[in-house]
Structure formats: structure tokens, C-alpha cells
Protein backbone atom coordinates (compact mmCIF):
# COMPACT_ATOMS: atom_id res chain seq x y z
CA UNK A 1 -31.27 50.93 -28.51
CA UNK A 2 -29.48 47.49 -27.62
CA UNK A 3 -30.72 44.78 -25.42
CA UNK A 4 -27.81 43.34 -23.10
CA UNK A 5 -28.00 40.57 -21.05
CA UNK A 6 -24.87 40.21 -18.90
CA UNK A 7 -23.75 36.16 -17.76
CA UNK A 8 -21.94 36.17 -14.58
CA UNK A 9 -21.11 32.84 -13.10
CA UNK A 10 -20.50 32.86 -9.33
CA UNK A 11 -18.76 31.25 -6.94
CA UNK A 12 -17.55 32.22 -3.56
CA UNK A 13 -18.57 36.05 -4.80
CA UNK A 14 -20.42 36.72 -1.64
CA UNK A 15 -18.10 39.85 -0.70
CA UNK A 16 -17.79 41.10 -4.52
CA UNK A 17 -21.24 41.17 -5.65
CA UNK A 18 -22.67 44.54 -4.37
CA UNK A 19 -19.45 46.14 -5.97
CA UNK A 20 -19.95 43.83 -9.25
CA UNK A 21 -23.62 45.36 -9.17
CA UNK A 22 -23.02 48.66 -8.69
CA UNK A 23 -20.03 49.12 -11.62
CA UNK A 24 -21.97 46.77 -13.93
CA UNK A 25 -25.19 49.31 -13.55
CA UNK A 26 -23.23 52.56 -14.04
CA UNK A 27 -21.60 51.05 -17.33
CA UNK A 28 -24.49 49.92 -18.82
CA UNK A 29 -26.37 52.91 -18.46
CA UNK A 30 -24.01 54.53 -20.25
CA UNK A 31 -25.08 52.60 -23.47
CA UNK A 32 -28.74 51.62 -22.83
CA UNK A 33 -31.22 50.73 -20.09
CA UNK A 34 -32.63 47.82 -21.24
CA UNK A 35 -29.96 45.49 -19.88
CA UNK A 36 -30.75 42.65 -16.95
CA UNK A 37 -27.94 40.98 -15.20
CA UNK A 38 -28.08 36.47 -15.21
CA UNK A 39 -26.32 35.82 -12.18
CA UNK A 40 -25.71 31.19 -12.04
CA UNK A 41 -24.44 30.74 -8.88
CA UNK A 42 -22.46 27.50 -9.20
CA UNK A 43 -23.64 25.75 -5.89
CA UNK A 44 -21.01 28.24 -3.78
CA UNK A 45 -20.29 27.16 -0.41
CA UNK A 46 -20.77 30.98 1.24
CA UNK A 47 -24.00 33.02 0.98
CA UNK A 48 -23.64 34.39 -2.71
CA UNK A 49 -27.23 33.04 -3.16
CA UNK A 50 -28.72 35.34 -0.63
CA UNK A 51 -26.54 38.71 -1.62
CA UNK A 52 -28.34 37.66 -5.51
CA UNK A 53 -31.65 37.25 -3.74
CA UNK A 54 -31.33 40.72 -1.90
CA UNK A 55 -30.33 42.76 -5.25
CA UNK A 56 -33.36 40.69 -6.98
CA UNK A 57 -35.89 41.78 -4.74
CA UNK A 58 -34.20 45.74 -5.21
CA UNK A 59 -33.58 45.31 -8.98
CA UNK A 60 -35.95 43.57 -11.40
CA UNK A 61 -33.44 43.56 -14.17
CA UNK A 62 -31.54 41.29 -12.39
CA UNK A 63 -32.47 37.36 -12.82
CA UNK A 64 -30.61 34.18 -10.78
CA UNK A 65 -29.64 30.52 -11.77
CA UNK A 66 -28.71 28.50 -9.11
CA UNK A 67 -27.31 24.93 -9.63
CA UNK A 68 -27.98 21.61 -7.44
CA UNK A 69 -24.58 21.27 -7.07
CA UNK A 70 -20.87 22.70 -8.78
CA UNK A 71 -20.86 22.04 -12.33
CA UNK A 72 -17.75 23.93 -13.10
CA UNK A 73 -17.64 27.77 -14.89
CA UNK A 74 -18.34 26.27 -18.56
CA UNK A 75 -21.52 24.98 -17.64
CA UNK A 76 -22.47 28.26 -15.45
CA UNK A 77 -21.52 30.18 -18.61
CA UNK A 78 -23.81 27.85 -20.90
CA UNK A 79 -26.45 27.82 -18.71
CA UNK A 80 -26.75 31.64 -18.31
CA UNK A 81 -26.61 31.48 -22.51
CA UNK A 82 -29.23 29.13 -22.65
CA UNK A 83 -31.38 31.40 -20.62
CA UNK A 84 -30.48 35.56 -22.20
CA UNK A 85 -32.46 36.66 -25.49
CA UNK A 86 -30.75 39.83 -25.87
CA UNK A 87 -29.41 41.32 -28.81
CA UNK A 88 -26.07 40.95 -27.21
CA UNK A 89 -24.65 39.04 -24.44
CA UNK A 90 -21.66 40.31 -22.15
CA UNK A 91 -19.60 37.29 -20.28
CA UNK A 92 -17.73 38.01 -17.04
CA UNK A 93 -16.16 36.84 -14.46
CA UNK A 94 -17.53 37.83 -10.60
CA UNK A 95 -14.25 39.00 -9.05
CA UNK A 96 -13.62 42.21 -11.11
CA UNK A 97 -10.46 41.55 -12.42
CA UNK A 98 -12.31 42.16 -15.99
CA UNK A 99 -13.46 45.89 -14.90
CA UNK A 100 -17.18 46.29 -16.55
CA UNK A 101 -16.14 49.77 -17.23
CA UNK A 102 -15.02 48.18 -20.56
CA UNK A 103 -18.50 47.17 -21.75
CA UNK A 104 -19.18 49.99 -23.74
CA UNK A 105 -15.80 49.83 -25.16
CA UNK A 106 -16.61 46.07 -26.24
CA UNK A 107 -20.32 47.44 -27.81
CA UNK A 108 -18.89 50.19 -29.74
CA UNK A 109 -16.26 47.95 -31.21
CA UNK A 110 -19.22 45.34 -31.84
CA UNK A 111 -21.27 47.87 -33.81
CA UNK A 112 -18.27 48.39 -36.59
CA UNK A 113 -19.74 44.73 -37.74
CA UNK A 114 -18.28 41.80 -35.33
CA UNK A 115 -20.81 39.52 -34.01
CA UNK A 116 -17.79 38.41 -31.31
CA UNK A 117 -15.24 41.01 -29.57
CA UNK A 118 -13.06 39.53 -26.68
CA UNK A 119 -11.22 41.33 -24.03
CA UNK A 120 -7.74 41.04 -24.21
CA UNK A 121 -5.88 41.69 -21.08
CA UNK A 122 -2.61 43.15 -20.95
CA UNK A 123 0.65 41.45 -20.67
CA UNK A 124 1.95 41.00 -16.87
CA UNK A 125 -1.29 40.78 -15.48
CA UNK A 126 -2.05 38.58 -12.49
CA UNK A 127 -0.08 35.95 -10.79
CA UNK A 128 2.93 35.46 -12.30
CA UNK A 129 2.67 31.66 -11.90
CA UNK A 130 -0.91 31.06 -13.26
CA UNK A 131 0.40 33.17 -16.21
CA UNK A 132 3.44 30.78 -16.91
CA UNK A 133 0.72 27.44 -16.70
CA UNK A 134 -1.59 29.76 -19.00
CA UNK A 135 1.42 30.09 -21.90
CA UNK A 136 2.39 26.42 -21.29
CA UNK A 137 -1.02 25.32 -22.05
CA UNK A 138 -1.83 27.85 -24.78
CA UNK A 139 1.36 26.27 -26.53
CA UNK A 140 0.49 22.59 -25.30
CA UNK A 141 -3.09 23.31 -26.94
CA UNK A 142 -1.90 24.78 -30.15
CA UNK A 143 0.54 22.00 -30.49
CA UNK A 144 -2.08 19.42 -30.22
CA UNK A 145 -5.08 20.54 -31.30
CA UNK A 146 -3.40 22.46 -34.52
CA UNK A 147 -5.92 25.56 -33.00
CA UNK A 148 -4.32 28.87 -32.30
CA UNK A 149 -4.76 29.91 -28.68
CA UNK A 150 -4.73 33.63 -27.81
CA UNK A 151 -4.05 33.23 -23.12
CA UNK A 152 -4.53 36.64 -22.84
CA UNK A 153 -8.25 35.86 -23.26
CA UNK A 154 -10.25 34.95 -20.56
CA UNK A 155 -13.90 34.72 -20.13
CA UNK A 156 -14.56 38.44 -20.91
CA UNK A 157 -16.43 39.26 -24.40
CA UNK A 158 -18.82 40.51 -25.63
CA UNK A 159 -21.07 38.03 -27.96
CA UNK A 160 -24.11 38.67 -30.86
CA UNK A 161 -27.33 36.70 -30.48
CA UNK A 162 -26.54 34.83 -33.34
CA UNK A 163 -23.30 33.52 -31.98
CA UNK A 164 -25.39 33.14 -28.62
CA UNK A 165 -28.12 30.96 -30.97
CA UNK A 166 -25.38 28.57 -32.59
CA UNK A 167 -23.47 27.99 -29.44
CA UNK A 168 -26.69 26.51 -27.68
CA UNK A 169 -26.18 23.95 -30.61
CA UNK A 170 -22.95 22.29 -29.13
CA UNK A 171 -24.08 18.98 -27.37
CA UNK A 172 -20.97 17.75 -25.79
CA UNK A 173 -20.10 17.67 -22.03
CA UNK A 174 -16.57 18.41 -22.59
CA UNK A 175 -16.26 22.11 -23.82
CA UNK A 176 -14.32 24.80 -23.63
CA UNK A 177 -15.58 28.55 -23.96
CA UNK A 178 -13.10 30.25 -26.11
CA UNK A 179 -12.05 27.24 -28.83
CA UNK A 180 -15.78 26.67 -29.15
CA UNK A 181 -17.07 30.39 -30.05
CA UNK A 182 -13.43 30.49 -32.38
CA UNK A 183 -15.44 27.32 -34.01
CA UNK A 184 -18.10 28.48 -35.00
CA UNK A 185 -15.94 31.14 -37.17
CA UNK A 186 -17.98 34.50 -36.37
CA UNK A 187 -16.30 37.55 -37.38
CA UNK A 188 -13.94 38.42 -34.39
CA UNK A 189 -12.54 41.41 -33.13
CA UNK A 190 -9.99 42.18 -29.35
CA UNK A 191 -10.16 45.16 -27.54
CA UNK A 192 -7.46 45.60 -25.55
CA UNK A 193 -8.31 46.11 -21.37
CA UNK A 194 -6.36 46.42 -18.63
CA UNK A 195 -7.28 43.59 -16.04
CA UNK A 196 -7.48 44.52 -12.18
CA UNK A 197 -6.29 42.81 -8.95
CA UNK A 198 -8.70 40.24 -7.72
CA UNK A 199 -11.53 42.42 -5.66
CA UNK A 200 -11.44 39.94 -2.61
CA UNK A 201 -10.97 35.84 -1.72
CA UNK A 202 -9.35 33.63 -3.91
CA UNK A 203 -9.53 32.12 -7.36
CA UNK A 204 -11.48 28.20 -7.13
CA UNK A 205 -9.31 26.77 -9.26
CA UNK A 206 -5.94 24.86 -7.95
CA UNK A 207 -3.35 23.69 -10.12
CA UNK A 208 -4.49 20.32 -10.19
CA UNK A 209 -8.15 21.90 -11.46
CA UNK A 210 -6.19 23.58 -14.17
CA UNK A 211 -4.31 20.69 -15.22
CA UNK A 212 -7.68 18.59 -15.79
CA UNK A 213 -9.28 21.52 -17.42
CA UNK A 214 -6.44 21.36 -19.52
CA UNK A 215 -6.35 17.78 -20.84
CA UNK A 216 -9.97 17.56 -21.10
CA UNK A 217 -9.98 20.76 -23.43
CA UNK A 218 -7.16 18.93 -25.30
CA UNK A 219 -9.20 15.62 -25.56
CA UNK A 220 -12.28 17.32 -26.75
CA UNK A 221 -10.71 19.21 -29.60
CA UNK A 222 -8.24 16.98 -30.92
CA UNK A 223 -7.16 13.48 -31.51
CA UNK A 224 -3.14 14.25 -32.52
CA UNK A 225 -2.56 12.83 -29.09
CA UNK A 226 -3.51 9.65 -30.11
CA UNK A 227 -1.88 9.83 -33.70
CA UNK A 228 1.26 10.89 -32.29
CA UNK A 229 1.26 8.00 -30.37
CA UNK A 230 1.03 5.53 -33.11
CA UNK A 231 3.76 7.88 -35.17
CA UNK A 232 6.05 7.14 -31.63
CA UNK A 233 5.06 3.58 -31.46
CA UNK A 234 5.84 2.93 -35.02
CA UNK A 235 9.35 4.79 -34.40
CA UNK A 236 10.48 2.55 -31.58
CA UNK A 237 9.26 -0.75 -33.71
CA UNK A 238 11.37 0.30 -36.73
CA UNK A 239 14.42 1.64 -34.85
CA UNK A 240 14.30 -2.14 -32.73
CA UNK A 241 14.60 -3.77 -35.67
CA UNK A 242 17.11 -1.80 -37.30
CA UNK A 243 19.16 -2.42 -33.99
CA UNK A 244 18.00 -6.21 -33.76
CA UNK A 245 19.58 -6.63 -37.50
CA UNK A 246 22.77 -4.47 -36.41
CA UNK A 247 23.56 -7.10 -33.91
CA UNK A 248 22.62 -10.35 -36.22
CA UNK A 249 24.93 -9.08 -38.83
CA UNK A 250 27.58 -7.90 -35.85
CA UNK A 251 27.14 -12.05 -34.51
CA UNK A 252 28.27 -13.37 -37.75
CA UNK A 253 30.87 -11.87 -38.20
CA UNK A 254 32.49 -12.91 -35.14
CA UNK A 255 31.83 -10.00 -32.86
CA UNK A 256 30.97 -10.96 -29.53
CA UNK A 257 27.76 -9.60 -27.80
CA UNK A 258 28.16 -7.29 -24.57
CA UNK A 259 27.30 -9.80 -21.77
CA UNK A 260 24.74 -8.58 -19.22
CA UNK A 261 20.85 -8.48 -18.66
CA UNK A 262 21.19 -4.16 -18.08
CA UNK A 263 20.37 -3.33 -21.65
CA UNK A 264 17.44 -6.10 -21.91
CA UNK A 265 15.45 -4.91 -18.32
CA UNK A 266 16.02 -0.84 -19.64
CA UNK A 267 14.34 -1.81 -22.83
CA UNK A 268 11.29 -3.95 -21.15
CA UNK A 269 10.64 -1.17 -18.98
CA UNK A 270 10.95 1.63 -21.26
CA UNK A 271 8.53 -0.20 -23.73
CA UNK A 272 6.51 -1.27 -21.11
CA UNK A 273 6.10 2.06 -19.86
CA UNK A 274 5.57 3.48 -23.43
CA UNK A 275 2.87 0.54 -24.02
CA UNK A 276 1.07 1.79 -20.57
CA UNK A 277 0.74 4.85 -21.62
CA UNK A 278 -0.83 4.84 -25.14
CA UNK A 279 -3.47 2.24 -23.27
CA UNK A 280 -3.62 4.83 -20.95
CA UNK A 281 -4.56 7.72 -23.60
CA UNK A 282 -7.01 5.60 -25.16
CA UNK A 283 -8.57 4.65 -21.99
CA UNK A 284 -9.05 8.55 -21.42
CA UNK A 285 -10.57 8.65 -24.87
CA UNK A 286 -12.54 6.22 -24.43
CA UNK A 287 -14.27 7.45 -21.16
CA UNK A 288 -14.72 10.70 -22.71
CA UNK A 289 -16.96 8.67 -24.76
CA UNK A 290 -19.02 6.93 -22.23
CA UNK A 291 -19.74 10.05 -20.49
CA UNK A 292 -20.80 11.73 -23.76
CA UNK A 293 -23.25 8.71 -24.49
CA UNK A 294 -24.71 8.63 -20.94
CA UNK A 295 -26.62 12.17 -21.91
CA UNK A 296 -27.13 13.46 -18.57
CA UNK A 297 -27.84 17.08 -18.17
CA UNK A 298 -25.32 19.13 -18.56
CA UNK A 299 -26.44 20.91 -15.44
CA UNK A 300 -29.24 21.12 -12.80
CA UNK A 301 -31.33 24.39 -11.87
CA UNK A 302 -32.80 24.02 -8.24
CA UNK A 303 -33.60 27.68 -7.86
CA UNK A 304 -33.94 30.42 -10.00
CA UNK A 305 -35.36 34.22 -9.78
CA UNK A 306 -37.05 36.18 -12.21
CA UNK A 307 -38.66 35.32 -15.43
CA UNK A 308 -37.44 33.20 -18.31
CA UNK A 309 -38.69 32.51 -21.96
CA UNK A 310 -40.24 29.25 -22.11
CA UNK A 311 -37.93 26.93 -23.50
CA UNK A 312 -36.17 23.66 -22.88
CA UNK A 313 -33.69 25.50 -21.08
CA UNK A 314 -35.21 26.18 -17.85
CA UNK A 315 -34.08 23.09 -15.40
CA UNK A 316 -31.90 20.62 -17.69
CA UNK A 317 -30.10 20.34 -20.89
């Protein structure tokens, strides 16, 4: 019988954790009962600790990480990765949009011989906004990066310990969940699952949070960016000097250059501008880099409940 350990990073959950609980237990036991449940409670502002600490002290399968302060959803999922030794590992969201009644739908799929299966939600699902910024990016990213981007993926998947083993090898800060498991080139598999309305509150991330996620996603997977810059930069050199000898030749041969400054101050800004913002791009680049060679931890545990293997894992990475 399979071992599961399910990841659930939390924040602002406090009102959809007993339901989480209770749909995540009767799904499991449909497939096995040795499963626990790795809530990382990303430093919430409302009492999410506590409603973990009350289904802890009712439930010994269930085990709690809870961070020093918010490290962000990628680091709550790598933390509760670094921490599971379970034949498999289930990744999902706390507001039940991803319904757990899918879990045994993502095991049986697993067993046919994929070590990664991700849940692919259906087409029209959610807000209708967040899904247009999801396609933008997804063809933003693909554009970029040269990476194909499913958006209908989320968080949601089901993943074998051996994935779970070589993922706990990235190093970098700056990482995002699905391009990182499509890395390490597992055989992959979707399962197709209806996703729910949010169970109760509201998502954490604004546009603007989105946006970052975005670029830094884009940064840490690709450097076209940058070499699309140079191709533009070495565009606008050639076609100004193609133009500079147009108007040479057009002087000699008695043509009269178009008096006025208008043409001269459009060009200094526009180069100006273009000059400002390749700096800029490198500038982003090269902070990305100074973060990555400060080596902090990639989070901090201040609490946790339950029992853990003894590894390197348990307060910093």
C-alpha cells in the first residue's frame, strides 16, 4: 500500500481548514491509510496556526511548518518537500478550488508508470481576469524562456519520491514550481479536474504580486531578454547609420536638410529611453545575482508539530 504525504501551504486558511481536513481524510482513505497531511503555514496574519494546532493534537498524521515570517508559496511548497518521505507526494492549494476528491484519480493515473501527474483544470475556470494575466504570461514565458507553459496548471499534482529527491537539489532562490519539476524531465502525465469556487476569503496575491512573480520566473529561466536586447540595440545602430548615410549622400547632391531640432530631441529620447532600459534589465540580472550569492536560507521554521526525519531540512536551507 502507498505512503502519501500531502504539502499544503497556508495562508489566511483559517476558515477553510476543517473543511480542507475533513475532504482530504475521506479521499485518502479511499486509497490507503498511511497518509499524514504537512501543513507550512506561511507566517498568516489570522489564526491558521492554531486551527493546525487543534487538528494536530486530534490527528497524529497530521504534521505543521510554520515560518518566521512570509516567504511566498514556492518556498512553503519546498519546505513541506524538504520535510515528506513518502512514496508519493500530493501538492495543493488550502482554499479548495483543487477538490482533493481528485487524489485518487491522480494515484491511479501515477501507477500506469508516471513519476509526475498534474491536475489540469478546465477551461473557464475562475476569475475571468486572473485567467487573461495567466494566458498573457504563459505566452510572455514561452516567448522568452523558449519553455512551453501549460496555465491551466496550478499547484495541484501529484509527484514520485524520486522527483521529490531531485527537486531538493535545486539551490536557487528564484524558482518556480511547475518549469522546475518540467526540468528535471520525469515522465509526465494531466488528468483533467474540474476546479471549484474559492471555499471562503480571498486569493493573497494582487496584480502587482503576479506581475513580480512573473518577471522573476522569466529572469530565472532565461536570458533571451537580455539577447534580444542586444539583437534591438544592434538594429537601431545599423538602421542610424543607414539613415545618417541617406542624408550625407542627399547633402551632396544639393538637397537641402529639413530645418528644425523635432527630429534630433525624438531620437535622443527614444535612444535614451531604449539605453535606460537595457541598463535597467541588466541591473535586474544582476541583483538576481547578488541575492543568489548572499546564500541565506531559503526560509525560516520557528514552529513546527510532529516528527521529522533528521536531516538538514528541519529549520533552514
Amino acid at each position: 500500500m502507498a505512503t502519501i504525504s500531502v504539502v499544503i501551504p497556508v495562508y489566511n486558511a483559517e476558515s477553510c481548514i476543517g473543511e480542507l481536513y475533513d475532504r482530504l481524510v475521506r479521499s485518502l482513505e479511499l486509497v490507503t491509510n498511511d497518509f499524514e497531511l504537512l501543513f507550512v503555514e506561511d507566517c498568516s496574519p489570522d489564526q491558521s496556526w492554531d486551527r493546525i494546532r487543534e487538528l494536530a493534537a486530534r490527528d497524529k498524521r497530521i504534521k505543521g511548518l510554520k515560518f518566521s515570517r512570509n516567504f511566498g508559496q514556492h518556498h512553503s511548497i519546498a519546505a513541506g518537500l524538504d520535510h515528506c518521505d513518502a512514496e508519493w507526494v500530493v501538492i495543493i492549494d488550502c482554499d479548495l478550488q483543487d477538490p482533493p476528491e481528485a487524489i485518487p484519480q491522480l494515484l491511479a493515473k501515477a501507477r500506469d508508470g508516471y513519476d509526475v501527474v498534474l491536475a489540469r483544470r478546465s477551461e473557464g475556470a475562475g476569475n475571468w481576469l486572473r485567467q487573461l494575466m495567466t494566458r498573457a504570461f504563459a505566452g510572455v514565458f514561452e516567448t522568452l524562456t523558449g519553455r512551453h507553459y501549460d496555465h491551466r496548471v496550478g499547484a495541484f499534482r501529484l509527484l514520485s519520491r524520486r522527483v521529490v529527491l531531485a527537486y531538493r537539489q535545486f539551490t536557487e532562490k528564484t524558482r518556480l514550481l511547475g518549469p522546475a519539476i518540467d526540468w528535471l524531465g520525469f515522465p509526465t502525465v494531466h488528468v483533467d479536474v474540474a476546479r471549484s469556487p474559492r471555499y471562503a476569503g480571498e486569493s493573497a496575491y494582487s496584480i502587482a504580486k503576479l506581475i513580480g512573480l512573473a518577471a522573476d520566473g522569466i529572469m530565472a529561466y532565461s536570458d533571451r531578454p537580455l539577447r534580444m536586447c542586444v539583437k534591438l540595440g544592434m538594429i537601431i545602430s545599423v538602421t542610424s547609420l543607414l539613415v545618417g548615410l541617406a542624408l550625407i549622400i542627399y547633402t551632396f547632391v544639393g538637397g537641402h536638410p529639413v530645418p528644425g531640432w523635432t527630429s534630433v530631441i525624438v531620437s535622443i529620447y527614444f535612444l535614451s529611453g531604449l539605453i535606460i532600459a537595457i541598463v535597467g534589465m541588466c541591473g535586474m540580472y544582476i541583483a538576481k545575482i547578488f541575492e543568489e550569492t548572499k546564500n541565506r536560507p531559503h526560509y525560516i521554521v520557528q514552529d513546527r508539530i510532529g516528527d521529522f526525519p533528521a536531516r538538514r531540512y528541519h529549520f533552514t536551507r
